[in-house]
Protein backbone atom coordinates (compact mmCIF):
# COMPACT_ATOMS: atom_id res chain seq x y z
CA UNK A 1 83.24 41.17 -107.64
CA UNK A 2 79.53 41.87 -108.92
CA UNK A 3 81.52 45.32 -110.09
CA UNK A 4 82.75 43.68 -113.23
CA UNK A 5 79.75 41.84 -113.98
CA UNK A 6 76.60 42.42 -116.09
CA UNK A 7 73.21 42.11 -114.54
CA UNK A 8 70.62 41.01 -116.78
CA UNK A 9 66.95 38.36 -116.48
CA UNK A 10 68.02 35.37 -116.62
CA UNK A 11 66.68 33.68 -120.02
CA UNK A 12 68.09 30.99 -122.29
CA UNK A 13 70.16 32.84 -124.22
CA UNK A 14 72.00 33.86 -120.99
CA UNK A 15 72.66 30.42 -119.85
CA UNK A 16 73.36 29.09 -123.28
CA UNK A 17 75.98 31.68 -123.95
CA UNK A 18 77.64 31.23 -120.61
CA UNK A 19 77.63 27.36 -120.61
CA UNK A 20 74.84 27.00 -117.74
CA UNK A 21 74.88 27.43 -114.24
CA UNK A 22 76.13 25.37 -111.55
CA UNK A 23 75.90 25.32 -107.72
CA UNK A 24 76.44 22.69 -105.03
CA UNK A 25 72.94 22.69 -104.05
CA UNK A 26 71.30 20.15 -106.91
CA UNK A 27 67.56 21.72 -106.44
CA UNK A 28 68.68 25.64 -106.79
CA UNK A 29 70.77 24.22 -110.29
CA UNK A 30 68.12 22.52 -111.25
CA UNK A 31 65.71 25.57 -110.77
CA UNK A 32 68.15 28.14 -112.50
CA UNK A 33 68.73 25.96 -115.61
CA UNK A 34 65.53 24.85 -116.00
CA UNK A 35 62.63 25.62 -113.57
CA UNK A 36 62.88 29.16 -113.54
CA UNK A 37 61.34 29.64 -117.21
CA UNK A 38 58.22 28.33 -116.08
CA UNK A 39 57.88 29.90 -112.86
CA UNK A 40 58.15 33.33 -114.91
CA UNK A 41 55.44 32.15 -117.15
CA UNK A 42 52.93 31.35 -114.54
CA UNK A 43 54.24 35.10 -113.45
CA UNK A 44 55.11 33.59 -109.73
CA UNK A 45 58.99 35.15 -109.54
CA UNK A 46 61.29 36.17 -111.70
CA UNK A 47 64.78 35.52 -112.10
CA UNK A 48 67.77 37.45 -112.69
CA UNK A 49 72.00 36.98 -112.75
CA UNK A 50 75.50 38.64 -112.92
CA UNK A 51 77.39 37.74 -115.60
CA UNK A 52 81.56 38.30 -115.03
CA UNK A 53 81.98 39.99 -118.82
CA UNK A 54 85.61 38.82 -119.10
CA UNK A 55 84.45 35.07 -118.72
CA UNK A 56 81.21 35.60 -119.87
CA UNK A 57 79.60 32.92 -116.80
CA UNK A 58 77.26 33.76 -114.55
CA UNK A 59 78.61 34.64 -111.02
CA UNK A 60 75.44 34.21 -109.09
CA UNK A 61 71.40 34.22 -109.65
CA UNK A 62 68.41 34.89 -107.58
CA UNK A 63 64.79 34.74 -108.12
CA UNK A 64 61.93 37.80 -106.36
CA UNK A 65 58.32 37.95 -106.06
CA UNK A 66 55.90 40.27 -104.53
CA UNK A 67 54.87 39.04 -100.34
CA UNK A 68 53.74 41.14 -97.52
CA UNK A 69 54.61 40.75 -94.08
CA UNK A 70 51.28 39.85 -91.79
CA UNK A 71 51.80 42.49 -88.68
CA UNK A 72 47.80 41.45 -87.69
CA UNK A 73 49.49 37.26 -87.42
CA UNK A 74 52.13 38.31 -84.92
CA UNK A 75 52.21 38.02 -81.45
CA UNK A 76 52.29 40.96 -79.68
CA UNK A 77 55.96 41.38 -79.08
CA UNK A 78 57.27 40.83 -82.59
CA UNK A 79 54.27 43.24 -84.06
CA UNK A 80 55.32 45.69 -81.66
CA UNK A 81 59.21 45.19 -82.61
CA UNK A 82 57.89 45.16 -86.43
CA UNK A 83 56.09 48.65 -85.62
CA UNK A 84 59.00 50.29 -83.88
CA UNK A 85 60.41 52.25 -86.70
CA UNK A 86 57.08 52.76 -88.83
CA UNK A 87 54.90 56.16 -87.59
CA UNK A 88 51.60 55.58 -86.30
CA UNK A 89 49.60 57.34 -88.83
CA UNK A 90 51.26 54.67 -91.72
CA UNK A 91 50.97 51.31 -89.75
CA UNK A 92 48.61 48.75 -91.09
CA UNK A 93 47.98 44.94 -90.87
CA UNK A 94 50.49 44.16 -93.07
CA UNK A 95 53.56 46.09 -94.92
CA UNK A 96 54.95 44.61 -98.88
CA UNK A 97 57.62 42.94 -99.10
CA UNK A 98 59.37 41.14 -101.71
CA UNK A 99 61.11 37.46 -101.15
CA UNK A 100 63.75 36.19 -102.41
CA UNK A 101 62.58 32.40 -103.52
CA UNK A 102 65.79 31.17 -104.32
CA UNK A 103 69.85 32.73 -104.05
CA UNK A 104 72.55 31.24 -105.68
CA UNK A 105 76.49 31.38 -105.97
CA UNK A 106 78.15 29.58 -108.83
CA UNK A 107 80.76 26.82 -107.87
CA UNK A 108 82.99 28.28 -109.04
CA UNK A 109 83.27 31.80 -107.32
CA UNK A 110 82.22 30.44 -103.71
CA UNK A 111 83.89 31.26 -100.57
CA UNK A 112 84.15 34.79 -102.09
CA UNK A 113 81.70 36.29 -100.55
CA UNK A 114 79.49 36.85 -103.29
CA UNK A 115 75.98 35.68 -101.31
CA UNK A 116 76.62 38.79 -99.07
CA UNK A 117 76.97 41.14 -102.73
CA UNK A 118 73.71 39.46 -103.94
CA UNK A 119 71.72 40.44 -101.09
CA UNK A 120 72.97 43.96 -100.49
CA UNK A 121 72.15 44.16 -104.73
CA UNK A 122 69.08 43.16 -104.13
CA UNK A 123 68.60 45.42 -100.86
CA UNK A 124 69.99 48.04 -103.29
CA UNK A 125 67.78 47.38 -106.14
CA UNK A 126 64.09 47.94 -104.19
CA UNK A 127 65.39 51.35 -102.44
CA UNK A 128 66.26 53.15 -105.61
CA UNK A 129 64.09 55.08 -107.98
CA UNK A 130 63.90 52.47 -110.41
CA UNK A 131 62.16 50.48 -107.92
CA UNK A 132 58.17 50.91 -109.50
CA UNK A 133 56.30 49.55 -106.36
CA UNK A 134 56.95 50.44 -102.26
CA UNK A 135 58.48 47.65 -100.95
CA UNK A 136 59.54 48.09 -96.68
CA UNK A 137 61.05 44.65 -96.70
CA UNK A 138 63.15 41.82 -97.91
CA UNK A 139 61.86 38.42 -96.89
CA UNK A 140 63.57 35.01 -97.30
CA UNK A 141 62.30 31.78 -96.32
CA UNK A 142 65.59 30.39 -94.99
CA UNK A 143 66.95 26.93 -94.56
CA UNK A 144 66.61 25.39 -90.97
CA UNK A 145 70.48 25.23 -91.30
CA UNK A 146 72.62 26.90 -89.01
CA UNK A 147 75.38 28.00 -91.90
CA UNK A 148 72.43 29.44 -93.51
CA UNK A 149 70.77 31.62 -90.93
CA UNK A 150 74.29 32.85 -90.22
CA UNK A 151 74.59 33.82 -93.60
CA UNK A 152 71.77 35.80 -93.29
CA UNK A 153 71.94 37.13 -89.52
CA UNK A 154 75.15 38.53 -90.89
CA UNK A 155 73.65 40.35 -93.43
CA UNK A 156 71.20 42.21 -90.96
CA UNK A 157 68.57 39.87 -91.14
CA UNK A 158 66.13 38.78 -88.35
CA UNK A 159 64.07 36.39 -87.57
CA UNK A 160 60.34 37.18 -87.97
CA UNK A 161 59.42 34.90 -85.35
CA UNK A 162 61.17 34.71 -81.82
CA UNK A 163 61.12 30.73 -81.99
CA UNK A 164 60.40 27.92 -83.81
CA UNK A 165 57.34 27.08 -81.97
CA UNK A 166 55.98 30.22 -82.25
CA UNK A 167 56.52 30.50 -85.63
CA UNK A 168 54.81 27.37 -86.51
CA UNK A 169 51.91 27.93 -83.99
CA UNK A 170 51.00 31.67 -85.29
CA UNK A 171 51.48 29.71 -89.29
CA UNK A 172 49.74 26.56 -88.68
CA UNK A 173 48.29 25.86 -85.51
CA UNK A 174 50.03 24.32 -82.59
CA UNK A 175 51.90 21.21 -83.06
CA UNK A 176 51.78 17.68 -80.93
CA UNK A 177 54.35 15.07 -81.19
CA UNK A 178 53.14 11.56 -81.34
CA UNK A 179 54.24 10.51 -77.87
CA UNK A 180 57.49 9.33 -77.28
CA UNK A 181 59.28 11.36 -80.38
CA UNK A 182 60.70 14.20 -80.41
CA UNK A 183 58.74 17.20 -82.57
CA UNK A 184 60.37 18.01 -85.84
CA UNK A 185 61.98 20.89 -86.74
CA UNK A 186 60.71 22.64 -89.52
CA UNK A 187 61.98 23.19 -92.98
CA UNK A 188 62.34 26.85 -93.05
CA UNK A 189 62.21 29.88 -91.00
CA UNK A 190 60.64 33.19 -92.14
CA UNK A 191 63.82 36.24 -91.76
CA UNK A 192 63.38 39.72 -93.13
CA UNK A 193 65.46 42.90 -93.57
CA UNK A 194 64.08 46.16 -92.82
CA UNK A 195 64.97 48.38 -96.41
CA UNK A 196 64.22 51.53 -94.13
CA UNK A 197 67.43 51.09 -92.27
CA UNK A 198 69.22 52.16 -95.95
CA UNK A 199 67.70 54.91 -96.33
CA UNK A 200 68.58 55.90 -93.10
CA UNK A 201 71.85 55.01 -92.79
């Protein structure tokens, strides 16, 4: 699908030519239409979109910034899994990475598969030469949904963080429940994709 479209920054004259954007999350809409000016501006991400040429609407959007991946916060186990494919003479306490802030499929093309095109153009997109900075990895912080981390597990994605708990301990501190309650899951969980494995392939 992303064949026949035109990828370009997202900016006003985008969205006012192709009538706006629209997903069926109200916060990632909200962001593309209107948030995501601002967040350029303060130079925190920026934003970009395919727009189908025939229809002249945008197909999808995602915002990147710059983030590193802390090898020196890990535990042991997950630095050493993080290490595996990097020589011993490059390792360091922690490798660049860029995150994706916020992925987004238009209403009107979902169920097509277009997420999965978005993050292999993205994956894509920091390999090749026009790429001006190393980047080793793509990080999202993903929604503590299980539809989402699927999404994302099936795009080669893993988690940074064996569990939950450890995640949140090695981020924050450990946790306590008030007693009698249950501990709450968090928000988001930290994934990542390892760019080496496409040059490699």
């Amino acid at each position: 699908m992303l064949e026949r479209c035109e990828f370009c920054e997202l900016n006003e004259e985008v969205l006012r030519e192709c009538g706006g954007f629209s997903c069926k999350d109200g916060d990632i809409t909200e962001f593309f239409t209107k948030e995501y000016a601002d967040y350029a501006y303060q130079l925190l991400g920026k934003s970009y979109c395919f727009v189908e040429q025939e229809k002249r609407c945008i197909v999808g959007a995602f915002t990147v910034a710059n983030s590193s991946i802390r090898a020196d916060l890990l535990p042991n186990s997950r630095r050493n899994k993080l290490n595996r494919n990097i020589p011993n003479e490059k390792r360091r306490p922690q490798y660049p990475a860029v995150l994706v802030g916020q992925l987004a499929v238009s209403e009107d093309y979902k169920g097509l598969h277009i997420g999965d095109e978005l993050l292999d153009a993205i994956k894509s997109w920091f390999i090749e030469p026009l790429n001006k900075t190393g980047c080793r990895y793509v990080v999202v912080d993903a929604l503590n949904r299980p539809k989402v981390f699927d999404f994302y597990l099936r795009n080669g994605f893993k988690f940074l963080f064996a569990t939950e708990e450890e995640e949140w301990t090695f981020l924050h501190g450990r946790r306590t429940a008030k007693e009698g309650t249950a501990m709450q899951p968090m928000h988001t969980r930290l994934m990542y994709f390892d760019l080496i494995l496409l040059r490699t392939e």
